[in-house]
C-alpha atoms as a PDB file:
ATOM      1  CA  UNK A   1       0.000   0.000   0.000  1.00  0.00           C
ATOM      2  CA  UNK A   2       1.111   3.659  -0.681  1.00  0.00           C
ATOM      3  CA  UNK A   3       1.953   5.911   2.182  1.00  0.00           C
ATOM      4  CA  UNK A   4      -1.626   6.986   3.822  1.00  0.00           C
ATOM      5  CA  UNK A   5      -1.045  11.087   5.779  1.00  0.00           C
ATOM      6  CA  UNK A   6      -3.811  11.262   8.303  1.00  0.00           C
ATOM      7  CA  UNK A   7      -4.563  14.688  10.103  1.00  0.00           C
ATOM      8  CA  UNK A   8      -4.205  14.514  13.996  1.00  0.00           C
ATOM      9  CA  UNK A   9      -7.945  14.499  14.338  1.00  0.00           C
ATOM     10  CA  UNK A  10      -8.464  11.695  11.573  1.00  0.00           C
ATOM     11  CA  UNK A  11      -5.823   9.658  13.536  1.00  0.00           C
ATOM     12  CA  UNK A  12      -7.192  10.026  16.755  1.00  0.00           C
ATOM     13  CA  UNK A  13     -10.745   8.983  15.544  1.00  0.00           C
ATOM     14  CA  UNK A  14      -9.840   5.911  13.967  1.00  0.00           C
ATOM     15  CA  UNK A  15      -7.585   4.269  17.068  1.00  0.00           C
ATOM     16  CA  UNK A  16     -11.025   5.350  19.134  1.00  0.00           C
ATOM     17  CA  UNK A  17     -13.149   3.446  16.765  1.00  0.00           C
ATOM     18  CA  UNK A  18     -10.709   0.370  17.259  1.00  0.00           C
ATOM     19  CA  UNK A  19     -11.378   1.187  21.218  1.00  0.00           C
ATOM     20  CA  UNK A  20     -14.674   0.926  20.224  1.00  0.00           C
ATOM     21  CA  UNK A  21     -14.475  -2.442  18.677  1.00  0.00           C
ATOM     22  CA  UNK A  22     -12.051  -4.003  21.128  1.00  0.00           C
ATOM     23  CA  UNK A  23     -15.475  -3.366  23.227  1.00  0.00           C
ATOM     24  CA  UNK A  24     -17.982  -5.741  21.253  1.00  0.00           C
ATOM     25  CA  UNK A  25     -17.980  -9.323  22.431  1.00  0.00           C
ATOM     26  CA  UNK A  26     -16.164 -10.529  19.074  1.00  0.00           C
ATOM     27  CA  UNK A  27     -15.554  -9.315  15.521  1.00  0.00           C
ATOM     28  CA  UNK A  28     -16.083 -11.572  12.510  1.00  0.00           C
ATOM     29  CA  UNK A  29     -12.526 -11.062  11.640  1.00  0.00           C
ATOM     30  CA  UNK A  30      -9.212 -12.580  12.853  1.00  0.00           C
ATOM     31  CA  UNK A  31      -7.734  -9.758  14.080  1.00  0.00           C
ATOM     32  CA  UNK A  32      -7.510  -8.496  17.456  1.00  0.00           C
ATOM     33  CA  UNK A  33      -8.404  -4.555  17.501  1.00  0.00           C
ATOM     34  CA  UNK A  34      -5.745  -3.492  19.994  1.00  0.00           C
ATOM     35  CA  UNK A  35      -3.192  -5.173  18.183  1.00  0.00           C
ATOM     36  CA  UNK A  36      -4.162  -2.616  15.564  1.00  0.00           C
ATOM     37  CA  UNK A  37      -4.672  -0.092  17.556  1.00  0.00           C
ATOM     38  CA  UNK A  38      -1.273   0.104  19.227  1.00  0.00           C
ATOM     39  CA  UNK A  39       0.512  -0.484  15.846  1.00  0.00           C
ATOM     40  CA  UNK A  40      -1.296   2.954  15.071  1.00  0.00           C
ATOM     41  CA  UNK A  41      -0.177   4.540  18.449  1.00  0.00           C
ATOM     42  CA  UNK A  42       3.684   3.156  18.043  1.00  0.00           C
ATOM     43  CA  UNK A  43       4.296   5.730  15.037  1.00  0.00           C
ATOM     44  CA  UNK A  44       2.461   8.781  16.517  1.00  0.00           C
ATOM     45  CA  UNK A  45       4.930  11.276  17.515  1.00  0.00           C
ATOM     46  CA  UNK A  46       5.767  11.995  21.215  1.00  0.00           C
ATOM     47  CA  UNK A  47       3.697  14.754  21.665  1.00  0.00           C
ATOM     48  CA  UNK A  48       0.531  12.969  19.997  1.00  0.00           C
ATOM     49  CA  UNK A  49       1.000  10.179  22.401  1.00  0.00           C
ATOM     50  CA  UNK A  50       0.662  12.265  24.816  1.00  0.00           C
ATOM     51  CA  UNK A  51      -2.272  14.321  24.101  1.00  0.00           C
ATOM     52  CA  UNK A  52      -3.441  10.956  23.329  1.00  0.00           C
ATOM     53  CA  UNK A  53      -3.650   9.305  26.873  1.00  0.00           C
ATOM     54  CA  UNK A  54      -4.897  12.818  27.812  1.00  0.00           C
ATOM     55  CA  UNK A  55      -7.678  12.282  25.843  1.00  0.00           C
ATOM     56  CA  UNK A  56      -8.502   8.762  27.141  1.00  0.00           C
ATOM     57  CA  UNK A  57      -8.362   9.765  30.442  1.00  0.00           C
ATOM     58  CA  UNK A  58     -11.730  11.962  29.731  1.00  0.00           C
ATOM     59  CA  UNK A  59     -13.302   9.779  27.071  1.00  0.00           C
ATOM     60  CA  UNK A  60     -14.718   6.806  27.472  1.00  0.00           C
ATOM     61  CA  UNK A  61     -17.118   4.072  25.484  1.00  0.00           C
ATOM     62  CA  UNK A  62     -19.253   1.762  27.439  1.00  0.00           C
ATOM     63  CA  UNK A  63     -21.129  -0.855  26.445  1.00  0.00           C
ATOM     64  CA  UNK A  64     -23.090  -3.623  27.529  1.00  0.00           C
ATOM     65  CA  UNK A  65     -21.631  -6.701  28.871  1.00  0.00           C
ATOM     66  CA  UNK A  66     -23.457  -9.694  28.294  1.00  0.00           C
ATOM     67  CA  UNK A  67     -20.727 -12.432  28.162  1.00  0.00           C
ATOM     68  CA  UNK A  68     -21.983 -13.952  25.146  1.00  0.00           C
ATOM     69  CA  UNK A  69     -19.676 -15.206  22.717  1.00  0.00           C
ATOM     70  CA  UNK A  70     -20.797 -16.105  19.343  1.00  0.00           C
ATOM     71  CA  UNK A  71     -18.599 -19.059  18.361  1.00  0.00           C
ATOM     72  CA  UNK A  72     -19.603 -18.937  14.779  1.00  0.00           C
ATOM     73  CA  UNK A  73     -19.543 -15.674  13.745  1.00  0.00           C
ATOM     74  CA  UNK A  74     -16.623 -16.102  11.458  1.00  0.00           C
ATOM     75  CA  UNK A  75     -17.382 -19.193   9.835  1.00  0.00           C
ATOM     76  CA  UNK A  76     -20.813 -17.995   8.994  1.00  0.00           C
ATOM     77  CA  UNK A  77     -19.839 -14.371   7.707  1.00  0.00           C
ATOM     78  CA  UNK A  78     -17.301 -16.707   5.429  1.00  0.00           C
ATOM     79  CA  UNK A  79     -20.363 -18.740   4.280  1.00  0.00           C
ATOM     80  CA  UNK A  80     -22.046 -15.434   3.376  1.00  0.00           C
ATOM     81  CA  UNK A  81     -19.486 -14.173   1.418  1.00  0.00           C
ATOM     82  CA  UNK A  82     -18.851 -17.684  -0.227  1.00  0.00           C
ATOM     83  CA  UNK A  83     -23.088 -17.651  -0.658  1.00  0.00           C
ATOM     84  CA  UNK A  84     -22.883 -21.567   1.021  1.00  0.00           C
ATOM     85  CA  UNK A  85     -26.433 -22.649   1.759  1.00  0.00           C
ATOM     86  CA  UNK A  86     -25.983 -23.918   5.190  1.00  0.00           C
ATOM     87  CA  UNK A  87     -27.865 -26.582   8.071  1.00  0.00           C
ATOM     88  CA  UNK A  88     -28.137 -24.849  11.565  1.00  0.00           C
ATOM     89  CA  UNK A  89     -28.837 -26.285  14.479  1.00  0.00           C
ATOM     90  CA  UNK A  90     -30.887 -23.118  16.334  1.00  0.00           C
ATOM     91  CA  UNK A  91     -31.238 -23.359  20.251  1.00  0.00           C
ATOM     92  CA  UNK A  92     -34.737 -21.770  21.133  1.00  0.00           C
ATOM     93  CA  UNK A  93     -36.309 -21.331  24.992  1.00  0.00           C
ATOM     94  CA  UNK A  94     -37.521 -24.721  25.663  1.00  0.00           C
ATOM     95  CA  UNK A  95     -36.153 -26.583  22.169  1.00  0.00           C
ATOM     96  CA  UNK A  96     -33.640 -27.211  19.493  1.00  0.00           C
ATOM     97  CA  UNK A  97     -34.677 -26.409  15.949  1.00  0.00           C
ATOM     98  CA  UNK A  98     -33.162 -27.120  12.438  1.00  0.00           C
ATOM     99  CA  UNK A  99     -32.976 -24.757   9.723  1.00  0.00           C
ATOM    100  CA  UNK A 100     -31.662 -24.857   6.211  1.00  0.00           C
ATOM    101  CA  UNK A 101     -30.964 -21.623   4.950  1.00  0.00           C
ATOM    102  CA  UNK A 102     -28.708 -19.241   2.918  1.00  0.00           C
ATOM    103  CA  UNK A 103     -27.005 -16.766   5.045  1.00  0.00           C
ATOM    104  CA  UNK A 104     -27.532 -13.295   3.362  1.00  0.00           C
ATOM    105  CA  UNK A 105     -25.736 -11.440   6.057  1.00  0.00           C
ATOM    106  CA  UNK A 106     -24.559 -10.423   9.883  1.00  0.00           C
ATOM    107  CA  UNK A 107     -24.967  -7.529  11.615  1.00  0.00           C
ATOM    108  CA  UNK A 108     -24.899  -6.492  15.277  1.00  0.00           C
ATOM    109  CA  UNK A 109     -27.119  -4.658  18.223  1.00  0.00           C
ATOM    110  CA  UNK A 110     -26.971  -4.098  21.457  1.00  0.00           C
ATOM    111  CA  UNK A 111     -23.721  -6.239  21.855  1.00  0.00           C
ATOM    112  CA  UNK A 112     -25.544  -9.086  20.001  1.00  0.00           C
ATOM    113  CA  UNK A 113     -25.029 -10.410  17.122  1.00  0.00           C
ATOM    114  CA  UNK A 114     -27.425 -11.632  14.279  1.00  0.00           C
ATOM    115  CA  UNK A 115     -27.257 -13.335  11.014  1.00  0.00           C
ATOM    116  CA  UNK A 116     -30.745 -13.107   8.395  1.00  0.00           C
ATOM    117  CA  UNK A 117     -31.022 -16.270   6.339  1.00  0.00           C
ATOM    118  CA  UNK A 118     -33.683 -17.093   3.884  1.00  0.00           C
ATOM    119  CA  UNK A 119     -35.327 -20.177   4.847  1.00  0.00           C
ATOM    120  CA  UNK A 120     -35.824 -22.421   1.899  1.00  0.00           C
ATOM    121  CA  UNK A 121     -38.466 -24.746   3.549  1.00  0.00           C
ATOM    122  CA  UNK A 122     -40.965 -21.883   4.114  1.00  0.00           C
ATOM    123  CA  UNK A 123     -39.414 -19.518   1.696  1.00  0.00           C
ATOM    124  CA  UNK A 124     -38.968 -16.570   4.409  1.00  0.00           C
ATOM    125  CA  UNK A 125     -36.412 -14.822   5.916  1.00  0.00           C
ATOM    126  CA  UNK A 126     -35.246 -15.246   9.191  1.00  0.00           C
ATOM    127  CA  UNK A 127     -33.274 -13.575  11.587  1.00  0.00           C
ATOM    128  CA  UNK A 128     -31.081 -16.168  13.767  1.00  0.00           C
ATOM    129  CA  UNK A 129     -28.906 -14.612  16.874  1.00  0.00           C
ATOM    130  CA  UNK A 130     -25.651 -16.193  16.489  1.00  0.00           C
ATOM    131  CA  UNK A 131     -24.476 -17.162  19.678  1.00  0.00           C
ATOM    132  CA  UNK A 132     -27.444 -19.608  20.254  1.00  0.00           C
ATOM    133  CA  UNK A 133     -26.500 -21.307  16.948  1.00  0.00           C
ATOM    134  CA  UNK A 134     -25.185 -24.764  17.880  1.00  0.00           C
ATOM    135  CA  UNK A 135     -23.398 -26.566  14.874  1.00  0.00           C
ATOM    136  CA  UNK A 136     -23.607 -25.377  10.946  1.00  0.00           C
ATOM    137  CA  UNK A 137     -22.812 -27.770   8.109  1.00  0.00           C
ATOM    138  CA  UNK A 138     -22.232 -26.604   4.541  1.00  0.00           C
ATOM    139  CA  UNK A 139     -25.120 -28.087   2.297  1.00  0.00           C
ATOM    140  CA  UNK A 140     -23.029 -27.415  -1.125  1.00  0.00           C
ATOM    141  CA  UNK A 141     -26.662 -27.606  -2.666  1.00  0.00           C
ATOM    142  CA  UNK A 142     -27.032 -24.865  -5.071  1.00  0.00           C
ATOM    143  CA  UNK A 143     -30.571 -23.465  -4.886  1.00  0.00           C
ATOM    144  CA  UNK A 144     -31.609 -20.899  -7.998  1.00  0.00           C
ATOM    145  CA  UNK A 145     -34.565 -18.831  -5.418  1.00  0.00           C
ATOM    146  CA  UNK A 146     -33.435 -15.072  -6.113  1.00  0.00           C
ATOM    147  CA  UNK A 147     -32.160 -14.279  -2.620  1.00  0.00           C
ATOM    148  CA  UNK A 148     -31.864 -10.605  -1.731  1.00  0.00           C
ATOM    149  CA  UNK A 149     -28.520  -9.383   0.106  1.00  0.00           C
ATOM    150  CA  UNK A 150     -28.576  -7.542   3.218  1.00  0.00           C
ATOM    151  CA  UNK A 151     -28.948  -4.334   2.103  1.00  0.00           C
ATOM    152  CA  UNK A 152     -31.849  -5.034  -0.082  1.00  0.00           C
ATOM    153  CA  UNK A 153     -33.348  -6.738   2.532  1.00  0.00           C
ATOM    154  CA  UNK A 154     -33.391  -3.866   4.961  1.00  0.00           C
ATOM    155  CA  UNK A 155     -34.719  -1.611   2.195  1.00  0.00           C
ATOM    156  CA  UNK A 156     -37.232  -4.072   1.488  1.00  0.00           C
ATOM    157  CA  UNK A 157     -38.519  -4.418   5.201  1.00  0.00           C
ATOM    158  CA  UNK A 158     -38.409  -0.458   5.656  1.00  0.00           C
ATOM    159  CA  UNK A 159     -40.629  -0.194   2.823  1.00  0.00           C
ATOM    160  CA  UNK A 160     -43.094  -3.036   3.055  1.00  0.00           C
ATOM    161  CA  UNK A 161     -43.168  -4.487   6.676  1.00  0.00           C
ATOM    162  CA  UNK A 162     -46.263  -3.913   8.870  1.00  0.00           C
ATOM    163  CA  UNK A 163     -45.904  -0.911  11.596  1.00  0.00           C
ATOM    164  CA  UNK A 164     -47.784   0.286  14.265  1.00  0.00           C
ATOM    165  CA  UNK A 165     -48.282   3.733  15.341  1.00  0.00           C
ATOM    166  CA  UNK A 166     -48.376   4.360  19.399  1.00  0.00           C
ATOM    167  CA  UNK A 167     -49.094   7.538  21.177  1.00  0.00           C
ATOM    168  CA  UNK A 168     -47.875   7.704  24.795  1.00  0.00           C
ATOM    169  CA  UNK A 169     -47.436  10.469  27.381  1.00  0.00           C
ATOM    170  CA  UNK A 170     -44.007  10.537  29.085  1.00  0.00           C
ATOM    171  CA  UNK A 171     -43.084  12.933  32.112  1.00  0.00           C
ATOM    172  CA  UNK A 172     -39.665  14.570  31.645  1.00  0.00           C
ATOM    173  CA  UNK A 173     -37.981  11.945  34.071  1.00  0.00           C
ATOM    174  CA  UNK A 174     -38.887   9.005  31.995  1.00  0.00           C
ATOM    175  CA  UNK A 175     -38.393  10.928  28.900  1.00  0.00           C
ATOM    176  CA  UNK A 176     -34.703  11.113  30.208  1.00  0.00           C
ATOM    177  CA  UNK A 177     -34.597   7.690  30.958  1.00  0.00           C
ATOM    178  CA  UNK A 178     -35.435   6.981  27.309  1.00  0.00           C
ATOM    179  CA  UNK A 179     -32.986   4.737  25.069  1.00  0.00           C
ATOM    180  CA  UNK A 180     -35.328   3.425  22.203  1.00  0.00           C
ATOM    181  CA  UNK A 181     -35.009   4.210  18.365  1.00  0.00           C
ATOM    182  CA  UNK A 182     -38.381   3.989  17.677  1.00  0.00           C
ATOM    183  CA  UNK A 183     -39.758   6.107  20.511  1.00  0.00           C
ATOM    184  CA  UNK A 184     -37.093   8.505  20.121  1.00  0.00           C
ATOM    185  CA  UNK A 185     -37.203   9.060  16.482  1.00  0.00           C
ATOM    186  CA  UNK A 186     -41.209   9.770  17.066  1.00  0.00           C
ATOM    187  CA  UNK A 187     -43.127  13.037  16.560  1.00  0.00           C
ATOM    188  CA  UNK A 188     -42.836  14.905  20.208  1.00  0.00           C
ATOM    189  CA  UNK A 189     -45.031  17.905  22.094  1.00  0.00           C
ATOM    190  CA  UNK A 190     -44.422  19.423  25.031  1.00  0.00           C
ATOM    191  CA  UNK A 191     -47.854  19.113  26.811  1.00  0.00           C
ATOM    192  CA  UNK A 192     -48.745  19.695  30.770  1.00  0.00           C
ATOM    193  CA  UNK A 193     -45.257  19.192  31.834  1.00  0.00           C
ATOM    194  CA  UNK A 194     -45.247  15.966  29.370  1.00  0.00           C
ATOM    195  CA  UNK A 195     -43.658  14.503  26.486  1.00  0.00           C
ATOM    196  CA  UNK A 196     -46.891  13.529  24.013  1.00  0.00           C
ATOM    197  CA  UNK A 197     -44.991  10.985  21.497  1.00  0.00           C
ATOM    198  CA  UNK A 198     -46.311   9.025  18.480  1.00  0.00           C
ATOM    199  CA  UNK A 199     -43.914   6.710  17.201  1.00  0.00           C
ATOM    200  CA  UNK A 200     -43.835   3.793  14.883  1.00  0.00           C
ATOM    201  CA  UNK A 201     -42.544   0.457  15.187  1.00  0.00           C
ATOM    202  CA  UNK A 202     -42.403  -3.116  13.395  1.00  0.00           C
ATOM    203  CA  UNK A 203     -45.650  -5.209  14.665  1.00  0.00           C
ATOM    204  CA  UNK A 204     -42.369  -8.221  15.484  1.00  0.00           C
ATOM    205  CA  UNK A 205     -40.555  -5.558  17.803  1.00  0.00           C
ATOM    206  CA  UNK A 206     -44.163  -5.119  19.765  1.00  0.00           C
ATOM    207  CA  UNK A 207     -43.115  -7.161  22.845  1.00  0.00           C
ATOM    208  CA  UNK A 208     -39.822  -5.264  22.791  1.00  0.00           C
ATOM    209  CA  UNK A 209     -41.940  -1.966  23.489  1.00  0.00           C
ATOM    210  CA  UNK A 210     -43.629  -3.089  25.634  1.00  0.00           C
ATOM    211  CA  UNK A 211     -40.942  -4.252  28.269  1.00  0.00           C
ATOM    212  CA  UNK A 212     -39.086  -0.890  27.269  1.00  0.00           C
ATOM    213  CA  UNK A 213     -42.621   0.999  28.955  1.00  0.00           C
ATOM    214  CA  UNK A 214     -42.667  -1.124  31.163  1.00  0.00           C
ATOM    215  CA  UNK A 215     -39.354  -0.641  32.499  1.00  0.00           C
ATOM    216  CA  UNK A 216     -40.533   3.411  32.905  1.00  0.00           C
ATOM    217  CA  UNK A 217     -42.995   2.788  35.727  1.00  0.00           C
ATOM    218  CA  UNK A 218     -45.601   5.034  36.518  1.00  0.00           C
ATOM    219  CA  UNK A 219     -43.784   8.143  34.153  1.00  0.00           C
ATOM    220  CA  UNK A 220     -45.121   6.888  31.078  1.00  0.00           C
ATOM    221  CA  UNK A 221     -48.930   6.406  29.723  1.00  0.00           C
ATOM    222  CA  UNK A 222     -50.008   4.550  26.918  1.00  0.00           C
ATOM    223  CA  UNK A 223     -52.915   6.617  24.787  1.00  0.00           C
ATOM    224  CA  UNK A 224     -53.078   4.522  21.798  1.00  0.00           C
ATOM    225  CA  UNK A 225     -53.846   2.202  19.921  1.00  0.00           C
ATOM    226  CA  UNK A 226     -56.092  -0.226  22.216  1.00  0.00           C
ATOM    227  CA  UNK A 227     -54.142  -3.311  21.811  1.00  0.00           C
ATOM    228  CA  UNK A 228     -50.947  -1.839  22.800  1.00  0.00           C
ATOM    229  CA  UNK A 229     -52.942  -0.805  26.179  1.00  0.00           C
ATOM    230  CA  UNK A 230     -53.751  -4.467  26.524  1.00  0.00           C
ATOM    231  CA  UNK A 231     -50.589  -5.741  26.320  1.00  0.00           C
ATOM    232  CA  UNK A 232     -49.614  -3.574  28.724  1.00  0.00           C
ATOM    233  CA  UNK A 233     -51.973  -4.692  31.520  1.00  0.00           C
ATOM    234  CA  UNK A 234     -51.788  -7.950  30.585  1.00  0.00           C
ATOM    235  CA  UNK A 235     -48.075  -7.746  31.930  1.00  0.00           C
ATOM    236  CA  UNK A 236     -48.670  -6.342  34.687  1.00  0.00           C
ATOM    237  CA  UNK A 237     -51.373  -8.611  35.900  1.00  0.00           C
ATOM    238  CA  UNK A 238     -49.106 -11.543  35.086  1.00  0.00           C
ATOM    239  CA  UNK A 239     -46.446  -9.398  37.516  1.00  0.00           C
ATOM    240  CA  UNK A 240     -49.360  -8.883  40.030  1.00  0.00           C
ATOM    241  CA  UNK A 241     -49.984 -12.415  39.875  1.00  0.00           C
ATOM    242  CA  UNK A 242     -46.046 -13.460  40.664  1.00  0.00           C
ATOM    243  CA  UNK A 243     -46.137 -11.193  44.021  1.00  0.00           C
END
């Protein structure tokens, strides 16, 4: 490669991103990010070093614990790229399920990570979290379905997957308490010393919303729709019913 000049700002950003990675449970590639990262800091000059671990000392990325480890995340990002069609054995709650699918890509949220297959026995895609993947076996059975990639099938679920519209009020504690994309990204007015929001989400990421307004307590109402509003106290008799 030809000699690459970076500003001092440009540098510093990308050894923080590596910081950032060396954060995630694992990375689909065989490299370790602070092996990177402190080739990078090696060839700074004095003086950048130390405005460097001046910097760390007041910056700082956090994230999420959660001790998973996905044991196949490289092998299936290699299956993706190779497009392998591929046999999964897919730990559920209370069961073991088998899939054959074609991997279409991986991505990663909230320190998880995911790979979407399209599922040739019911002709769907799935999403699959990785770590509770068991074993994988190439199928080397080429299959002629036209399978989107990842990209197109983002694009294709922004555009044509079901969403529901909610309406809650919020009181300005639980607004600041508030982590959600959806609910976040919604309309918002400032009403009676409350946040009035109407957001939309995917109908699948329903139960998700719910747990997230649930977690808020008594600083957050649900005003519509209806069924939303029954999910709600349908939780909270089941907690009622536990103590």
């Amino acid at each position: 490669m030809p000699p690459i000049k970076f500003s001092q700002d440009e540098l510093l950003s990308i050894i923080f991103a590596y910081d950032m990675l060396d954060s995630l449970s694992d990375i689909p590639f065989p490299v370790n990010p602070k092996r990177v990262k402190d080739k990078l800091v090696k060839y700074l000059p004095d003086v950048n070093k130390v405005q460097l671990n001046d910097l760390k000392q007041r910056l700082l990325f956090v994230s999420l614990d959660k001790r998973v480890f996905p044991n196949h995340l490289k092998t299936i990002l290699s299956f993706v790229i190779q497009k392998v069609d591929i046999k999964i054995e897919y730990e559920r709650i209370q069961k073991i399920d088998h899939f054959t699918v074609r991997p279409i890509g991986i991505y990663t949220y909230n320190n998880f990570w995911y790979v979407v297959g399209f599922v040739f026995k019911t002709n769907e895609y799935r999403i699959f979290r990785i770590d509770r993947v068991n074993n994988i076996t190439p199928t080397h059975v080429k299959h002629s379905s036209p399978i989107m990639n990842l990209t197109e099938w983002i694009n294709h679920n922004r555009s044509h997957a079901k969403k529901l519209s909610i309406k809650i009020s919020v009181t300005k504690v639980g607004y600041n308490q508030l982590t959600n994309y959806w609910i976040l990204s919604g309309d918002k007015q400032f009403i009676n010393d409350h946040w009035e929001i109407t957001f939309n989400c995917y109908r699948s990421h329903l139960q998700f919303i719910v747990r997230v307004l649930l977690s808020l307590g008594s600083e957050v109402v649900v005003l519509s729709p209806p069924s939303v509003i029954r999910s709600i106290q349908n939780e909270i008799n089941k907690m009622g019913n536990i103590y």
